[in-house]
Structure formats: C-alpha cells, structure tokens
N, C-alpha and C. Protein backbone atom coordinates (compact mmCIF):
# COMPACT_ATOMS: atom_id res chain seq x y z
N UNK A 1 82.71 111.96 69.86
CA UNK A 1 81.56 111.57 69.09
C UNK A 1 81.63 110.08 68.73
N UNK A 2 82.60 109.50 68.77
CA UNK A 2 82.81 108.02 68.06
C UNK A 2 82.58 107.07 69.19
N UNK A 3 82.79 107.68 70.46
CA UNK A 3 82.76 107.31 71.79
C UNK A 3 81.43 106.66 72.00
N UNK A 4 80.32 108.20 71.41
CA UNK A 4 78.40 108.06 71.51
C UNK A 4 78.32 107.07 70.45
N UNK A 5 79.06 106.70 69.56
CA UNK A 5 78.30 105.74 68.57
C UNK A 5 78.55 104.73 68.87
N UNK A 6 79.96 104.53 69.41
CA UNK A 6 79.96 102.85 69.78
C UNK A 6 79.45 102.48 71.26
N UNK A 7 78.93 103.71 72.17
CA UNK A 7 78.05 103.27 73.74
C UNK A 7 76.68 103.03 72.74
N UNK A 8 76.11 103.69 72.25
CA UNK A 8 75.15 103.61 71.47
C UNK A 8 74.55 102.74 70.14
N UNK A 9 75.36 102.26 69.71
CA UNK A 9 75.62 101.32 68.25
C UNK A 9 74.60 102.07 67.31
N UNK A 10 74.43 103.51 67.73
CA UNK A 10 73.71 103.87 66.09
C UNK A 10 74.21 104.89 65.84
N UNK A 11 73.52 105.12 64.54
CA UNK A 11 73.62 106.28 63.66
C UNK A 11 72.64 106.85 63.15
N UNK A 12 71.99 106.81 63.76
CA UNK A 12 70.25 107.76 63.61
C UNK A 12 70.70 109.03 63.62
N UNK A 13 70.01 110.09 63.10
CA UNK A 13 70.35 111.48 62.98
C UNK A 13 70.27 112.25 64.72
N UNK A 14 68.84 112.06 64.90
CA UNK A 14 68.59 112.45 66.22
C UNK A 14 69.68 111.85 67.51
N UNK A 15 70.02 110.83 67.30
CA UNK A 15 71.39 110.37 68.41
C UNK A 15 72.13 110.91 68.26
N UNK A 16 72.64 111.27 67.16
CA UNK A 16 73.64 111.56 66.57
C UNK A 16 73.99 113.51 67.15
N UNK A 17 72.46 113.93 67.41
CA UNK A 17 72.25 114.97 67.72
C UNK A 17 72.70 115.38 69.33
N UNK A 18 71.86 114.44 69.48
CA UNK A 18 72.24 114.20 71.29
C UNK A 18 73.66 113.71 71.73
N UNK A 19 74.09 113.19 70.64
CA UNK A 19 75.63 113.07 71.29
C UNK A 19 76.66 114.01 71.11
N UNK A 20 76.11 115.06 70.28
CA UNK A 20 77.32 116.28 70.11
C UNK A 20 76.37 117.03 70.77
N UNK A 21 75.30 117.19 71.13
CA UNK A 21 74.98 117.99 72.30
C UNK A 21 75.60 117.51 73.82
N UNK A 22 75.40 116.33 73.93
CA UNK A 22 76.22 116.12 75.48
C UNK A 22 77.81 116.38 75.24
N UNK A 23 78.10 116.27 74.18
CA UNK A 23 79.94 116.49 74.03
C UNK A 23 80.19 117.87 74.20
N UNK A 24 79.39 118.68 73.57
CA UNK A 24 79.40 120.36 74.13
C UNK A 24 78.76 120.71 74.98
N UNK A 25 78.08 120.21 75.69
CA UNK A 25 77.94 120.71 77.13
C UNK A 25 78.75 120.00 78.12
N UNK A 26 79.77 118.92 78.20
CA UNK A 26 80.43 118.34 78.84
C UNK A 26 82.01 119.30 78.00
N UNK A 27 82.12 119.73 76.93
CA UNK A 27 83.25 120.62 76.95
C UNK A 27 82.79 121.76 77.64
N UNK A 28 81.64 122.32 77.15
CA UNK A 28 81.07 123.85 78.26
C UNK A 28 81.93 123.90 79.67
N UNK A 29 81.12 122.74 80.33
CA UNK A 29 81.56 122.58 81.58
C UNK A 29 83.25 122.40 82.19
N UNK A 30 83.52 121.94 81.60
CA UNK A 30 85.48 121.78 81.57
C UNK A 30 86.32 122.90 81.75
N UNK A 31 85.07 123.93 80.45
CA UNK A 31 85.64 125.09 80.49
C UNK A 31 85.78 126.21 81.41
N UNK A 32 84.80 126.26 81.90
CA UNK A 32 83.66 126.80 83.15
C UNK A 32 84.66 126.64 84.44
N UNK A 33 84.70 125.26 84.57
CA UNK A 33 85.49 124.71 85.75
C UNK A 33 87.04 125.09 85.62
N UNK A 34 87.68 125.43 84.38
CA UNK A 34 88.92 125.96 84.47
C UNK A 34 88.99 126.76 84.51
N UNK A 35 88.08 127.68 84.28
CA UNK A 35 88.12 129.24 84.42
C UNK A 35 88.01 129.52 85.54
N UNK A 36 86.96 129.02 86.57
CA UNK A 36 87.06 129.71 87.78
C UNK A 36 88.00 128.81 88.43
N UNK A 37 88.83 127.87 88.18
CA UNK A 37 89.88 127.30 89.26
C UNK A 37 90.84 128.21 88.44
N UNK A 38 91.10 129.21 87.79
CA UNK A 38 92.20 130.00 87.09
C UNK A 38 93.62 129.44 87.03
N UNK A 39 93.30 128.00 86.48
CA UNK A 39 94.54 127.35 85.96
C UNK A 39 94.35 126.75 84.93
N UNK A 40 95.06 126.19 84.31
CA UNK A 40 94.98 125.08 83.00
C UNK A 40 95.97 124.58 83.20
N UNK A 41 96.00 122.88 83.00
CA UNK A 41 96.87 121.81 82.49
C UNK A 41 97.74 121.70 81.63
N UNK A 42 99.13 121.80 82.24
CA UNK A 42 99.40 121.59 81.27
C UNK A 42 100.50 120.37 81.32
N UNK A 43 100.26 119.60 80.36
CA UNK A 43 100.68 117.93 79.98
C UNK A 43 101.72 117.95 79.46
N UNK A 44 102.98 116.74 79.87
CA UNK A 44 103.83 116.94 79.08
C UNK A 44 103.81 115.71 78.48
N UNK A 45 104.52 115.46 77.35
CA UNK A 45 104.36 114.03 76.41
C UNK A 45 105.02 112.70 77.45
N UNK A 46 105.76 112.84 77.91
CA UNK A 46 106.98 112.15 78.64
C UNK A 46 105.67 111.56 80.36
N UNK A 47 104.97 112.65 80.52
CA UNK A 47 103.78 111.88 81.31
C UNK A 47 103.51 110.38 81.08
N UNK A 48 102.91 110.30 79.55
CA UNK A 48 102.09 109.87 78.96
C UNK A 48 102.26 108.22 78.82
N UNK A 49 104.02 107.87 78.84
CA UNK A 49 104.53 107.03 79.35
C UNK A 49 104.26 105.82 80.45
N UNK A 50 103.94 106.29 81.36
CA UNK A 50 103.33 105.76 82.54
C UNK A 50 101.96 105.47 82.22
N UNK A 51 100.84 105.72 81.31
CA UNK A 51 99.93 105.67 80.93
C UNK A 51 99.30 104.20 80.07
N UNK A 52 100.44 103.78 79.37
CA UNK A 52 100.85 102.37 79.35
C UNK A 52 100.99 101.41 79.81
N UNK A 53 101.31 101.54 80.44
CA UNK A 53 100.69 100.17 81.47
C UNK A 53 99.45 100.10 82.43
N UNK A 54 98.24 101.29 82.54
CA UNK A 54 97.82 101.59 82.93
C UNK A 54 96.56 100.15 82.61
N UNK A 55 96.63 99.78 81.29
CA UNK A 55 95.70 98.30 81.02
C UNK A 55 95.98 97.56 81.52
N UNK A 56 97.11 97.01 81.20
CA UNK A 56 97.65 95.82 82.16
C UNK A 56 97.54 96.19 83.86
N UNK A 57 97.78 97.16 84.42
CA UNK A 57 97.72 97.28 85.89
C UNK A 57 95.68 97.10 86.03
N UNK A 58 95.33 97.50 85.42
CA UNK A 58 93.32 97.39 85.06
C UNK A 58 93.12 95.85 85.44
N UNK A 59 93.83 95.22 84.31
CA UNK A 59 93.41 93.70 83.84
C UNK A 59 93.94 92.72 85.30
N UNK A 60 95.12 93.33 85.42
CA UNK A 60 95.45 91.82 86.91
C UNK A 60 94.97 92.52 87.72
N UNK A 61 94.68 93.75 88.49
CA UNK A 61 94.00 94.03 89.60
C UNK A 61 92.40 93.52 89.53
N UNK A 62 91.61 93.74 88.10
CA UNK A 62 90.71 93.40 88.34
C UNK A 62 90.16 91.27 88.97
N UNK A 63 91.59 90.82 87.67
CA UNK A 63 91.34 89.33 88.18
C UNK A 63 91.46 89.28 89.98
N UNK A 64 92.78 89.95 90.59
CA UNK A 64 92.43 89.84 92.08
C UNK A 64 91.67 90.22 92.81
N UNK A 65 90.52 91.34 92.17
CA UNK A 65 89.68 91.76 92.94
C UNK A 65 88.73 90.62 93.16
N UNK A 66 88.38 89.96 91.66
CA UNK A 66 87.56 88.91 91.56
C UNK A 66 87.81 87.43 92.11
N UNK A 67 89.17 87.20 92.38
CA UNK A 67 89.45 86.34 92.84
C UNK A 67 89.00 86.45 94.48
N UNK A 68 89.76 88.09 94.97
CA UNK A 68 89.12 88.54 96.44
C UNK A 68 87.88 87.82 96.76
N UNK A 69 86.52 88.52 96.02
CA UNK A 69 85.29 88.36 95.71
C UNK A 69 84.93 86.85 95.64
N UNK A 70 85.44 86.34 95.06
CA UNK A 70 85.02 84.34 94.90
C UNK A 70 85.49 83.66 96.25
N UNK A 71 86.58 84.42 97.25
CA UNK A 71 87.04 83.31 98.57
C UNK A 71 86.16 84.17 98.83
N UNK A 72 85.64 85.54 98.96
CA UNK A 72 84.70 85.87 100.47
C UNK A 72 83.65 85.26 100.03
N UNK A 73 82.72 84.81 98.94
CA UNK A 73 81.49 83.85 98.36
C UNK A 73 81.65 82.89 99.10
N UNK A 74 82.82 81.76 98.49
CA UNK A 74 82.53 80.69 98.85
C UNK A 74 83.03 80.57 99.97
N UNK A 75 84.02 80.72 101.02
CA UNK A 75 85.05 80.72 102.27
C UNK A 75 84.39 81.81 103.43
N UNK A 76 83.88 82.94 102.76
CA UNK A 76 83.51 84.06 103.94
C UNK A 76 85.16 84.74 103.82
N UNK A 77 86.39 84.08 103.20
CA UNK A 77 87.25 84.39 103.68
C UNK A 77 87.85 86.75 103.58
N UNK A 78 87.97 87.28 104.60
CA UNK A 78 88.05 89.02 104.15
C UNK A 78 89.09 88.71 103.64
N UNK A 79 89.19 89.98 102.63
CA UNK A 79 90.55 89.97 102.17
C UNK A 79 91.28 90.94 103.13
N UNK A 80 93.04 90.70 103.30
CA UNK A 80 93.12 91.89 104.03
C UNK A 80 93.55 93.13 103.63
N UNK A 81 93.59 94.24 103.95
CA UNK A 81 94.02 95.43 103.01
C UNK A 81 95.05 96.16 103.52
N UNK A 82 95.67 96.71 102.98
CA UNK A 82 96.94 97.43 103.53
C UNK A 82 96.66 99.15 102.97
N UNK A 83 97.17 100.19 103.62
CA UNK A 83 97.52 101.52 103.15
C UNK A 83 98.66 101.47 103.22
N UNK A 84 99.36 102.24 101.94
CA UNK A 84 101.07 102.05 101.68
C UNK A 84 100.94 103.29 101.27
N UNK A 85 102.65 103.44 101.69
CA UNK A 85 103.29 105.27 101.12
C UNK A 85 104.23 104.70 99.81
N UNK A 86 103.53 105.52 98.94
CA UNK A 86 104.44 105.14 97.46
C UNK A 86 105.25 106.70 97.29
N UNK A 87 106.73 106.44 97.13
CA UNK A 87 107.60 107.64 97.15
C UNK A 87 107.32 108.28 95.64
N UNK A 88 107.17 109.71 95.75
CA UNK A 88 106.53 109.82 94.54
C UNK A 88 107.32 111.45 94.95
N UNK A 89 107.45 111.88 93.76
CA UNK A 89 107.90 113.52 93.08
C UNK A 89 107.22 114.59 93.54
N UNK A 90 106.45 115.35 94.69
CA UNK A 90 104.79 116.17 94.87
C UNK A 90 105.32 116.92 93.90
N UNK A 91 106.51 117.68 93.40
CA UNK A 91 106.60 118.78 92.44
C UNK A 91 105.90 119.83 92.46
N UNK A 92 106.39 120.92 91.97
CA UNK A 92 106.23 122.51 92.05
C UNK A 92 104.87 123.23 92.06
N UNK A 93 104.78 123.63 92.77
CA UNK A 93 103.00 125.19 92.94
C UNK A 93 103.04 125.56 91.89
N UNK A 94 103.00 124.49 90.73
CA UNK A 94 102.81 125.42 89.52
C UNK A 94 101.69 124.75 88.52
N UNK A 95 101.18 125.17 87.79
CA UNK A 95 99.75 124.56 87.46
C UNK A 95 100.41 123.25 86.45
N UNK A 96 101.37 123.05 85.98
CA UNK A 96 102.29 121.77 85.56
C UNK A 96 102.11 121.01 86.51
N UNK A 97 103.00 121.31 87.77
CA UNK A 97 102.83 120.28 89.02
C UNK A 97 101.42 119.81 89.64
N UNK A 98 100.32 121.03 89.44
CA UNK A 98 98.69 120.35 89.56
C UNK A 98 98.34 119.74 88.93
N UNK A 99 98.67 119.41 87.64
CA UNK A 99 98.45 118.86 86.51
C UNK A 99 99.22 117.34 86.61
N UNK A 100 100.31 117.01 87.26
CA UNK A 100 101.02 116.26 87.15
C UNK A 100 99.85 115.25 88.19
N UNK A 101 99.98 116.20 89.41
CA UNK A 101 99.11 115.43 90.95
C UNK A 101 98.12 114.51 90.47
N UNK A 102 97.82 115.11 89.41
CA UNK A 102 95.99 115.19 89.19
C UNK A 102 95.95 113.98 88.37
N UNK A 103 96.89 113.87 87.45
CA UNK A 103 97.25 113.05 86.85
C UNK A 103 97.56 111.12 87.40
N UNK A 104 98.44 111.72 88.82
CA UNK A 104 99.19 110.92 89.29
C UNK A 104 98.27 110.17 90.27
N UNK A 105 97.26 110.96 90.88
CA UNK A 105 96.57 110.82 91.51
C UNK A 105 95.48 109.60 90.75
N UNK A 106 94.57 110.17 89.63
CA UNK A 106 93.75 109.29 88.97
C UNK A 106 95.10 108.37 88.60
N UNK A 107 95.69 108.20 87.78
CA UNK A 107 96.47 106.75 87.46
C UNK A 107 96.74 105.68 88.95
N UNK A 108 96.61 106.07 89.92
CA UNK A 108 96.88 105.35 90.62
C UNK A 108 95.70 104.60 91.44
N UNK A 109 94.44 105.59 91.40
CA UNK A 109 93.27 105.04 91.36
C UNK A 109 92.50 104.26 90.47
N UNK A 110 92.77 104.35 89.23
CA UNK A 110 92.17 103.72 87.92
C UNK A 110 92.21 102.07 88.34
N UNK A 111 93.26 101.40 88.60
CA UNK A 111 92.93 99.98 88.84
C UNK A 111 91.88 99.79 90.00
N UNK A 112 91.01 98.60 89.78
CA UNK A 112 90.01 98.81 90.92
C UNK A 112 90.44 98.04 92.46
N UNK A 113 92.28 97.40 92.45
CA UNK A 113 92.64 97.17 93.54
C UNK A 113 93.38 98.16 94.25
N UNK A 114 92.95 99.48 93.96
CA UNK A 114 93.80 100.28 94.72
C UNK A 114 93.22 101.81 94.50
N UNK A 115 93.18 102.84 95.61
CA UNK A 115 92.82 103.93 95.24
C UNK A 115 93.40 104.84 96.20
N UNK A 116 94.37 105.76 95.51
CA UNK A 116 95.13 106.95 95.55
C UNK A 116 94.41 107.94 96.95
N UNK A 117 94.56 108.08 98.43
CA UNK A 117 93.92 108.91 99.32
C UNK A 117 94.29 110.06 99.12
N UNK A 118 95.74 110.31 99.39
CA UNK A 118 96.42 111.75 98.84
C UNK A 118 97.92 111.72 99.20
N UNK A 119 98.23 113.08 98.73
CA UNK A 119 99.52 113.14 98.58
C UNK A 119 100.34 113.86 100.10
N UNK A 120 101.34 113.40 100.31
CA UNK A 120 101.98 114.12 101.67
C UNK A 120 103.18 114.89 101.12
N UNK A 121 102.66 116.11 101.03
CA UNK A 121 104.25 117.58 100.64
C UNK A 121 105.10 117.47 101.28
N UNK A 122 105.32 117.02 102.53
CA UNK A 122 106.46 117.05 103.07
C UNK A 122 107.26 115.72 103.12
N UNK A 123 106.59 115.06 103.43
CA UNK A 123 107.46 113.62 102.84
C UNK A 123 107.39 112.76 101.84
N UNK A 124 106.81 113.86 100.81
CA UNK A 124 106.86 113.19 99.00
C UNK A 124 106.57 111.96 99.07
N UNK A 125 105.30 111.25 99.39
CA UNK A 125 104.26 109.90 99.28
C UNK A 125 102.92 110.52 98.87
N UNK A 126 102.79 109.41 98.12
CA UNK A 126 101.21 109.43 97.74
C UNK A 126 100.94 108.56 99.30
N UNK A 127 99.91 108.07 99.74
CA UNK A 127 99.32 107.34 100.28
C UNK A 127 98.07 106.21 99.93
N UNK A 128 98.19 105.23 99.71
CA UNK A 128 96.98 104.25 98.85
C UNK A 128 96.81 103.00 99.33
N UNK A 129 95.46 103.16 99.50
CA UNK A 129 95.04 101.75 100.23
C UNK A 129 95.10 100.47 98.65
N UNK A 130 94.92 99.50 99.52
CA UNK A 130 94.72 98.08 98.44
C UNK A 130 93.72 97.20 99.22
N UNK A 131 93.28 97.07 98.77
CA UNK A 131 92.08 95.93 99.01
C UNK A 131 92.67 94.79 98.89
N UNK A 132 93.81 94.03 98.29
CA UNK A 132 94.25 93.10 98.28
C UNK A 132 95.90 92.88 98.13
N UNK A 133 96.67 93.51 99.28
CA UNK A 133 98.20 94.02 99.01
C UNK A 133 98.69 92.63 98.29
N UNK A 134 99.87 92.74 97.28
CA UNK A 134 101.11 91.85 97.17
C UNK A 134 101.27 90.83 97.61
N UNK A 135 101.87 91.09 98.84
CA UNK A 135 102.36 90.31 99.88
C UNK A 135 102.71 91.11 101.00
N UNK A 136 102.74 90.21 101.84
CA UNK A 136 102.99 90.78 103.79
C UNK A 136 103.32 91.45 103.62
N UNK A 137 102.93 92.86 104.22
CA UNK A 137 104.05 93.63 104.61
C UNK A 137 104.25 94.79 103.15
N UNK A 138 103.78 94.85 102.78
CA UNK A 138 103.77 95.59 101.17
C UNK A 138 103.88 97.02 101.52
N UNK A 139 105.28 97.68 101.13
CA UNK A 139 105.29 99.03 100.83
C UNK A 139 105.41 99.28 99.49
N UNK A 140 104.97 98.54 98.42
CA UNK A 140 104.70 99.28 97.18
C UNK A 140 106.25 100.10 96.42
C-alpha cells in the first residue's frame, strides 16, 4: 500500500481504494498460481545476503549500458556481447531448491547488463548473456 502512495503521490480516499484493491487481487493471483503449481517457496534468510548488492550491480550496469548506448549514437560503434557459464549450486527437486532457481535466476537478470537464459543440471551453470562483457574473453 505505501508502494500505491508514493507511484501515486496521493491520499484521496478513492485511490486509496484502488490501491488495496489492486494489492488483493495481485495477492489473489499469487495465490491461485501457487496452488495450482502445488508448491510454495520457501526462503531462507542466508539467501537474502546476495540481495545486497543487487543495487550496486543495478547502478554500474546501468551506467555501461548507457555508456553502450552513447558510442552506438555518436560512433555507430555495436557493443559486443558475450554468453557466459556462471558455476552456480542447481540444488535439490525440492520446492527450497525451486525457490532458490527462481530466485537465482531473477537476481541475475535484475541488472539491465545481463539476463539469466537458464540453468544447466548437469553441469551446474547458469548461462547469461551480457550486452557489454568485462573484458575479452569473460567467463564471469
């Protein structure tokens, strides 16, 4: 609800209405969707960790995206992109370990220089392109 007031900057009654109506029909739906995938999440605190730096990884990917964006303006110059295998945990068929993926998956997409394709079970990598790798040769 604090979310609708500050996208919104008011406090009119009727907004006020409409925003705990979209908050319970956007919980409705959550619910809905976990019921028929017959699992639930479950999070552990020690996740949450990695979640922290999740701004800072936001803030410099976005300056290189923009930097990307200003040589192809003025230069034409492409940027080049790389797909990299990041060694990562796939962990257990258990709705913890879906929970973890799911997790692991969006955090690694959230910066806008990079987005998470999927995970490989047998040789424990995520797989993720970059729009603007590191440097040469970048396995991440």
């Amino acid at each position: 609800m604090a979310l609708w007031i500050i996208a919104d900057d008011s406090v009119a009654t009727d907004e006020l209405l409409a925003g705990a109506g979209a908050a319970a029909l956007a919980a409705l739906l959550a619910e809905v969707a976990g019921y028929q995938a017959a699992t639930r999440p479950l999070l552990r605190t020690a996740w949450l960790g990695a979640a922290l730096r999740l701004p800072v990884d936001v803030a410099r990917d976005t300056a290189v995206v923009f930097i990307a964006l200003s040589r192809r303006l003025a230069q034409g110059e492409v940027p080049r992109s790389a797909f990299l295998e990041v060694p990562v945990q796939f962990g257990q068929q258990t709705n913890e370990g879906a929970a973890r993926r799911a997790l692991l998956i969006a955090g690694r997409s959230l910066a806008p220089n990079r987005l998470a394709l999927g995970l490989d079970a047998q040789r424990n990598v995520l797989v993720v392109h970059r729009l603007v790798p590191d440097r040469e040769g970048e396995t991440e």
